[in-house]
PDB file of N, CA and C in Angstrom:
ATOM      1  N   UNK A   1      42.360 120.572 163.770  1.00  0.00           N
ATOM      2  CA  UNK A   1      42.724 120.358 162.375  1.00  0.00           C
ATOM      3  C   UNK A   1      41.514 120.661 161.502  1.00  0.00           C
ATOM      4  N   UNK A   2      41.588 121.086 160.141  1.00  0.00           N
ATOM      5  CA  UNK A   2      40.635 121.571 159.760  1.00  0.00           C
ATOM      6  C   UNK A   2      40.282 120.925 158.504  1.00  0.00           C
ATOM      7  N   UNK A   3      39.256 120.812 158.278  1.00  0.00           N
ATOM      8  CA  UNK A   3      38.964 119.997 157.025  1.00  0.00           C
ATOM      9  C   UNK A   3      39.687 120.008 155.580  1.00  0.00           C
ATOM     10  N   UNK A   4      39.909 119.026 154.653  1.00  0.00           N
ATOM     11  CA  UNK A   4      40.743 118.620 153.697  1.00  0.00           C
ATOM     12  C   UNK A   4      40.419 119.688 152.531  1.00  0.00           C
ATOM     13  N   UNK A   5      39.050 119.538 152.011  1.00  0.00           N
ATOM     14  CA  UNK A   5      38.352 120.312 151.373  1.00  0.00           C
ATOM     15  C   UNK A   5      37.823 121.772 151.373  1.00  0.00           C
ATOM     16  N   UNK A   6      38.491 122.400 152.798  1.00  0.00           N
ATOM     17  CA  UNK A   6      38.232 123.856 152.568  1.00  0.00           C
ATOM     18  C   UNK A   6      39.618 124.707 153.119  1.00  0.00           C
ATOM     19  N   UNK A   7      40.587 123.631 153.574  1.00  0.00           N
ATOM     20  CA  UNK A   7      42.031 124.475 153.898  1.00  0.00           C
ATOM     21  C   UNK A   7      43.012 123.991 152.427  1.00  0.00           C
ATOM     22  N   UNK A   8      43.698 125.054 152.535  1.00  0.00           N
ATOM     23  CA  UNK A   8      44.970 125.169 151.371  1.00  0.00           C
ATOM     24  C   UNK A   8      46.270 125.357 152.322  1.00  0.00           C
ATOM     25  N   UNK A   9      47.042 124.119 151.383  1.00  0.00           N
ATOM     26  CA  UNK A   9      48.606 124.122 151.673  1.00  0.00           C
ATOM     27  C   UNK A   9      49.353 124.946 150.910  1.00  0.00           C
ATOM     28  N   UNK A  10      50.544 125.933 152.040  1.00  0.00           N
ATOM     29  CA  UNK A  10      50.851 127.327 151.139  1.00  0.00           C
ATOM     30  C   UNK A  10      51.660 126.210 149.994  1.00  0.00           C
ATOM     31  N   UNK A  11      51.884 126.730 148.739  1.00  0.00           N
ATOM     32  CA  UNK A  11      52.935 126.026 147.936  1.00  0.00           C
ATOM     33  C   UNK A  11      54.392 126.219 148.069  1.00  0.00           C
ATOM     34  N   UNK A  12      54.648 127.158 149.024  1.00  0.00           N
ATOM     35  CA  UNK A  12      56.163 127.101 149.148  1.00  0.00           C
ATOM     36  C   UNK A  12      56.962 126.644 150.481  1.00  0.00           C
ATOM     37  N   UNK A  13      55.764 126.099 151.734  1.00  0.00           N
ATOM     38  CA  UNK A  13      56.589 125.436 152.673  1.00  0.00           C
ATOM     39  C   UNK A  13      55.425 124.584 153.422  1.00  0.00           C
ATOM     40  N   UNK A  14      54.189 124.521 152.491  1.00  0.00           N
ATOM     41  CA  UNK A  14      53.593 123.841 152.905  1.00  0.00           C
ATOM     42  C   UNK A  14      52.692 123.562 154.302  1.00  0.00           C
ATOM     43  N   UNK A  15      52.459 125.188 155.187  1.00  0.00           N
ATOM     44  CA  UNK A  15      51.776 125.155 156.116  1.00  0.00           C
ATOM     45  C   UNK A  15      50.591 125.338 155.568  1.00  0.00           C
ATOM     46  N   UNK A  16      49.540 125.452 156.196  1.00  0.00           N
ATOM     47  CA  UNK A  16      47.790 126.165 156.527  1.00  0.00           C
ATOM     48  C   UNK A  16      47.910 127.340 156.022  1.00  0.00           C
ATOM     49  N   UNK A  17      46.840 127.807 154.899  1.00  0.00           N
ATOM     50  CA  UNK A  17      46.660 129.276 154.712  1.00  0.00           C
ATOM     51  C   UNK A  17      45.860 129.805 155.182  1.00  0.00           C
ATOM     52  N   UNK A  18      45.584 131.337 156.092  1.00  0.00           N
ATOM     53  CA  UNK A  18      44.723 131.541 156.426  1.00  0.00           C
ATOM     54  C   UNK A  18      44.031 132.733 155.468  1.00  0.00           C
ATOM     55  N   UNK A  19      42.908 132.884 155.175  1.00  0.00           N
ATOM     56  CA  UNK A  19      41.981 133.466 154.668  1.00  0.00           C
ATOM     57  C   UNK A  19      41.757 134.905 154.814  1.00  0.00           C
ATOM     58  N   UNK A  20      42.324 136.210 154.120  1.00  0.00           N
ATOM     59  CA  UNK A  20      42.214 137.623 154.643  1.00  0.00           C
ATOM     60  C   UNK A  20      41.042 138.067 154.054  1.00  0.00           C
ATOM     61  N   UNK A  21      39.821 137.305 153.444  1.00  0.00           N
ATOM     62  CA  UNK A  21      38.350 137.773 153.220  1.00  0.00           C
ATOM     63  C   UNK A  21      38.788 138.120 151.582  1.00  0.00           C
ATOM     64  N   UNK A  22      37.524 138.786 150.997  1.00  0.00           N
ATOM     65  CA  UNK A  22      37.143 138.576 149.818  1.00  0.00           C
ATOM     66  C   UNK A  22      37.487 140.030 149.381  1.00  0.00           C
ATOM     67  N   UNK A  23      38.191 140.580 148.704  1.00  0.00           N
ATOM     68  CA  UNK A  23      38.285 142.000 148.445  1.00  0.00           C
ATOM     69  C   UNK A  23      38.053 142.448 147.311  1.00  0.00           C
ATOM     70  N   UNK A  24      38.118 143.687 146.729  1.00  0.00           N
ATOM     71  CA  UNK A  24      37.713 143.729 145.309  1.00  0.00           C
ATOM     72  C   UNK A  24      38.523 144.461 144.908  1.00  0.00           C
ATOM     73  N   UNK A  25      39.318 144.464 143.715  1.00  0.00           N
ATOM     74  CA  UNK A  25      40.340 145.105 143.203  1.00  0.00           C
ATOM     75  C   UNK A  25      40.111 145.674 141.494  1.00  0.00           C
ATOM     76  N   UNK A  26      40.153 147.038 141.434  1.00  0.00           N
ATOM     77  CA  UNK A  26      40.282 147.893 139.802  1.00  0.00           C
ATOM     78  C   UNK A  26      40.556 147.218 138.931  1.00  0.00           C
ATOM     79  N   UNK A  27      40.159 147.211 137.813  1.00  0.00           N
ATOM     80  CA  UNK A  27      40.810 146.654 136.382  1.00  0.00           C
ATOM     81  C   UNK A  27      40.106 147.857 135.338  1.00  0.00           C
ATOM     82  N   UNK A  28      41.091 147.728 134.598  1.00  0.00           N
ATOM     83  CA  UNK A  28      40.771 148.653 133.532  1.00  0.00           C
ATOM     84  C   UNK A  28      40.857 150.218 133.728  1.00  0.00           C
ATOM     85  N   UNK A  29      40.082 151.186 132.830  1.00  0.00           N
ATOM     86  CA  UNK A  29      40.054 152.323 133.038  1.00  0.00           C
ATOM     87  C   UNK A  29      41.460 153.263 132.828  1.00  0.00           C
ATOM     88  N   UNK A  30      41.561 153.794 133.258  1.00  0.00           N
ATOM     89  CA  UNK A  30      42.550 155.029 132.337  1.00  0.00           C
ATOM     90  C   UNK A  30      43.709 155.637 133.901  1.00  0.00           C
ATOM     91  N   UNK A  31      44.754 155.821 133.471  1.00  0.00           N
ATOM     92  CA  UNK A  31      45.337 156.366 134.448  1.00  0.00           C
ATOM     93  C   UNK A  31      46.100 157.658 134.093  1.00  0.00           C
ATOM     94  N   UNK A  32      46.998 158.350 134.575  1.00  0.00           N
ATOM     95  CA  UNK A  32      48.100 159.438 134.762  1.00  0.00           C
ATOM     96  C   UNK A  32      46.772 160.535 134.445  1.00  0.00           C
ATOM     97  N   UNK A  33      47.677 161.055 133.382  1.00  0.00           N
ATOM     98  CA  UNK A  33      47.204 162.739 133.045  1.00  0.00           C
ATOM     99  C   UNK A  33      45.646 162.304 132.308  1.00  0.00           C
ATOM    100  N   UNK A  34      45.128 161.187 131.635  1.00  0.00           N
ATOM    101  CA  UNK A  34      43.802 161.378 131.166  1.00  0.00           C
ATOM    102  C   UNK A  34      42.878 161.361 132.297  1.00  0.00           C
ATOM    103  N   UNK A  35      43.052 160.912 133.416  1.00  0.00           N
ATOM    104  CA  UNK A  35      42.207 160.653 134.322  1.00  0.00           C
ATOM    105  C   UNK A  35      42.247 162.148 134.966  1.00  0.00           C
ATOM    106  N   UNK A  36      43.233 163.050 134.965  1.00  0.00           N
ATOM    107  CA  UNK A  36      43.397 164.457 135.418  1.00  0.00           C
ATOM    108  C   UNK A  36      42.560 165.202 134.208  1.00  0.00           C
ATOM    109  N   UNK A  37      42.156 165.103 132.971  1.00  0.00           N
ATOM    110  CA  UNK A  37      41.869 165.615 132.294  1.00  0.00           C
ATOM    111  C   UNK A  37      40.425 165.363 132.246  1.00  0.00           C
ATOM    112  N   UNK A  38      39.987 164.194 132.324  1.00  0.00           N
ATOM    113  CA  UNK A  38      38.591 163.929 132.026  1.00  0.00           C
ATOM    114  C   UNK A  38      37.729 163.424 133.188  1.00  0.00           C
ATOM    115  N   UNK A  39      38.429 163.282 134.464  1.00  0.00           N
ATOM    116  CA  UNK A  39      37.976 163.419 135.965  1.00  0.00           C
ATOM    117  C   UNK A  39      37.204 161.437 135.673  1.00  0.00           C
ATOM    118  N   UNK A  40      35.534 161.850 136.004  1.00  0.00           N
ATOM    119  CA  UNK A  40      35.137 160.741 136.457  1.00  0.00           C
ATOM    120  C   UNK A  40      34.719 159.494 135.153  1.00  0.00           C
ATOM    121  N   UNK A  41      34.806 160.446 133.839  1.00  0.00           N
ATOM    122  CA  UNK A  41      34.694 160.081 132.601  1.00  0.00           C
ATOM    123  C   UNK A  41      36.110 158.991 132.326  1.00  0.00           C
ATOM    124  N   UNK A  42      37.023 159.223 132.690  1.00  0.00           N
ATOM    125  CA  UNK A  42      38.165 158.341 132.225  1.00  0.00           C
ATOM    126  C   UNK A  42      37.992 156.884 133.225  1.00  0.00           C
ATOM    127  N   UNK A  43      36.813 156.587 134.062  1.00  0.00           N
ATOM    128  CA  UNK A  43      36.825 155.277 134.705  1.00  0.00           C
ATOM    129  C   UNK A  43      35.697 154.837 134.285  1.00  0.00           C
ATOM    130  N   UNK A  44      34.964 155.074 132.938  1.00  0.00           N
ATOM    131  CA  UNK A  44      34.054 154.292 132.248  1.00  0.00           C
ATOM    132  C   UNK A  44      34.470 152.943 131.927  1.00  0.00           C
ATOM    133  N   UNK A  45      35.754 152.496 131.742  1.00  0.00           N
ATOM    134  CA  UNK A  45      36.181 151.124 131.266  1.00  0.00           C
ATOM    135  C   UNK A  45      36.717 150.326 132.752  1.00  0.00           C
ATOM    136  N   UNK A  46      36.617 151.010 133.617  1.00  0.00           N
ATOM    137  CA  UNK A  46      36.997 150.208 135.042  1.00  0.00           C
ATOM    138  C   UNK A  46      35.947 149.026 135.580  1.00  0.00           C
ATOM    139  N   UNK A  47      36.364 148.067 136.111  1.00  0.00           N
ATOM    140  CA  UNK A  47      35.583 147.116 136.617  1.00  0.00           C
ATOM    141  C   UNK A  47      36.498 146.440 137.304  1.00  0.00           C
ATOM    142  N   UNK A  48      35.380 145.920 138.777  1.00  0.00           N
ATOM    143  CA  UNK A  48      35.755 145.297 140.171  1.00  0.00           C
ATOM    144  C   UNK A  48      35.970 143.726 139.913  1.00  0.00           C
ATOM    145  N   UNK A  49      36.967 143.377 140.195  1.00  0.00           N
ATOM    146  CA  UNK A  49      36.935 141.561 139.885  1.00  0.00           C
ATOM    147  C   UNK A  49      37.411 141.457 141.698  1.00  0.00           C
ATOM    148  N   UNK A  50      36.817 140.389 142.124  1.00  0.00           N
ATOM    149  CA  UNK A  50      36.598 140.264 143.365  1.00  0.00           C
ATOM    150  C   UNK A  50      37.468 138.737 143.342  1.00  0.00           C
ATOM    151  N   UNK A  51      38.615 139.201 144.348  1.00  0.00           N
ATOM    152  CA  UNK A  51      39.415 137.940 144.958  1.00  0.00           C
ATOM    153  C   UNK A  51      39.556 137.883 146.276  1.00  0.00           C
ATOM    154  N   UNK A  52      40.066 136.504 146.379  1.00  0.00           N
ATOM    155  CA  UNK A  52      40.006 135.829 147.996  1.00  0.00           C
ATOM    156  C   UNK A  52      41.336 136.310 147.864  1.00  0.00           C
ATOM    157  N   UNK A  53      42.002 136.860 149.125  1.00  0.00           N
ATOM    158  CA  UNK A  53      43.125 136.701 150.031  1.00  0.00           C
ATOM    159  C   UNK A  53      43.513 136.252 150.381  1.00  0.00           C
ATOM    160  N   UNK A  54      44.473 135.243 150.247  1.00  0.00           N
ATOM    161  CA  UNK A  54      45.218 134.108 151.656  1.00  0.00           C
ATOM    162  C   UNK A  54      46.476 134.085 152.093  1.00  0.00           C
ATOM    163  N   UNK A  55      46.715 134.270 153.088  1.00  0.00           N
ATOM    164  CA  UNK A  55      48.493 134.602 153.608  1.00  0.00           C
ATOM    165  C   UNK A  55      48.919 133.255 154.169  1.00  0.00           C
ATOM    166  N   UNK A  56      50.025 133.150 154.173  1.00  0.00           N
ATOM    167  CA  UNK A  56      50.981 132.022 154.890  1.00  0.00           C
ATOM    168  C   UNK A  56      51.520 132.585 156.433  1.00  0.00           C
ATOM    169  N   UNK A  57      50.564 132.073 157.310  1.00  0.00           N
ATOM    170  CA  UNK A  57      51.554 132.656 158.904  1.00  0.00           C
ATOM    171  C   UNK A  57      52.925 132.179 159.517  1.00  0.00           C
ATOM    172  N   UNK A  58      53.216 130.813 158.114  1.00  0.00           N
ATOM    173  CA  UNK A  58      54.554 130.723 158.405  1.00  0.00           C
ATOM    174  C   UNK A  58      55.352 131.375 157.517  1.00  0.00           C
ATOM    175  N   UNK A  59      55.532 131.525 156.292  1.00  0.00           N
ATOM    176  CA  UNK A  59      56.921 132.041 155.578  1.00  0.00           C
ATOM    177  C   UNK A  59      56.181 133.259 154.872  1.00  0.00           C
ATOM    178  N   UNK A  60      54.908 133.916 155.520  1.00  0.00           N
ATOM    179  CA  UNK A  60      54.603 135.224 155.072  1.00  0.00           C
ATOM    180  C   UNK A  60      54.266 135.724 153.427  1.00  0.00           C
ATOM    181  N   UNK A  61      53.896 134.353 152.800  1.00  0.00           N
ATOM    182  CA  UNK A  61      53.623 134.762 151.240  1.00  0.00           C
ATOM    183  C   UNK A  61      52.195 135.106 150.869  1.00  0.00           C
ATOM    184  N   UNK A  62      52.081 135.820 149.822  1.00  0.00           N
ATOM    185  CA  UNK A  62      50.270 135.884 150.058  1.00  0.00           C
ATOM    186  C   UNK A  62      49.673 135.449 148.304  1.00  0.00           C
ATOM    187  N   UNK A  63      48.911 135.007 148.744  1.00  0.00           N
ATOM    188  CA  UNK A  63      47.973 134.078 147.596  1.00  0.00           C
ATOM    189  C   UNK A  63      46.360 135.065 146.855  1.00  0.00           C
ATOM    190  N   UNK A  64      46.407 134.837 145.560  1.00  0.00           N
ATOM    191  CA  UNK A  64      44.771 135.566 145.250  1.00  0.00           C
ATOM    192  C   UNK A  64      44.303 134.344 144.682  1.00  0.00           C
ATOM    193  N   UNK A  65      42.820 134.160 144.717  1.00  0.00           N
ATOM    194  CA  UNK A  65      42.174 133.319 144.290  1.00  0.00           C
ATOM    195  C   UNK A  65      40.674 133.960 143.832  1.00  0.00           C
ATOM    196  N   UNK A  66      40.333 133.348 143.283  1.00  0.00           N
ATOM    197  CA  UNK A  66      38.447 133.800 142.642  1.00  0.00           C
ATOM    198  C   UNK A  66      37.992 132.528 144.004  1.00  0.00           C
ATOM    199  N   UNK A  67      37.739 133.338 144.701  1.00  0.00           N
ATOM    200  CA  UNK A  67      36.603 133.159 145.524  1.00  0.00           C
ATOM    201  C   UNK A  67      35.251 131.806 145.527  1.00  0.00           C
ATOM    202  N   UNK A  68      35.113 130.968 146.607  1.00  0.00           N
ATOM    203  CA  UNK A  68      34.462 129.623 145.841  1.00  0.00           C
ATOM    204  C   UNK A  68      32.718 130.845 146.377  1.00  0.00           C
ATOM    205  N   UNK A  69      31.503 130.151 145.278  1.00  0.00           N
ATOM    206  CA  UNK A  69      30.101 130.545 145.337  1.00  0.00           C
ATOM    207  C   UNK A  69      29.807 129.656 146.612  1.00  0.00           C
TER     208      UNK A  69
END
């Protein structure tokens, strides 16, 4: 059993979540035809916001979170 303070109960059936690591996902920046037009210039406004992963191994739902320091 694993400690109170660092496991999460899924919210929809209430098992153990397990943890798929810390990933980093796009925000911002430009998409379709400007990004064809202006190549590496149209991802000047892009930036990485970095979330935790967590899946449910019982009813298969998946969770994002900001990551604890």
């Amino acid at each position: 059993m694993t400690d109170a303070a660092t496991s999460l109960s899924c919210l929809r059936c209430e098992s153990e979540m397990q943890s798929g690591g810390v990933h980093e996902f796009r925000t911002g920046g430009t998409t379709g035809g400007w990004k064809l037009l202006f190549g590496e210039w149209a991802e000047l406004g892009e930036d990485l916001l970095k979330l935790e992963v967590l899946g449910c191994q019982s009813c298969g739902y998946v969770e994002l979170r900001v990551p604890r320091k």
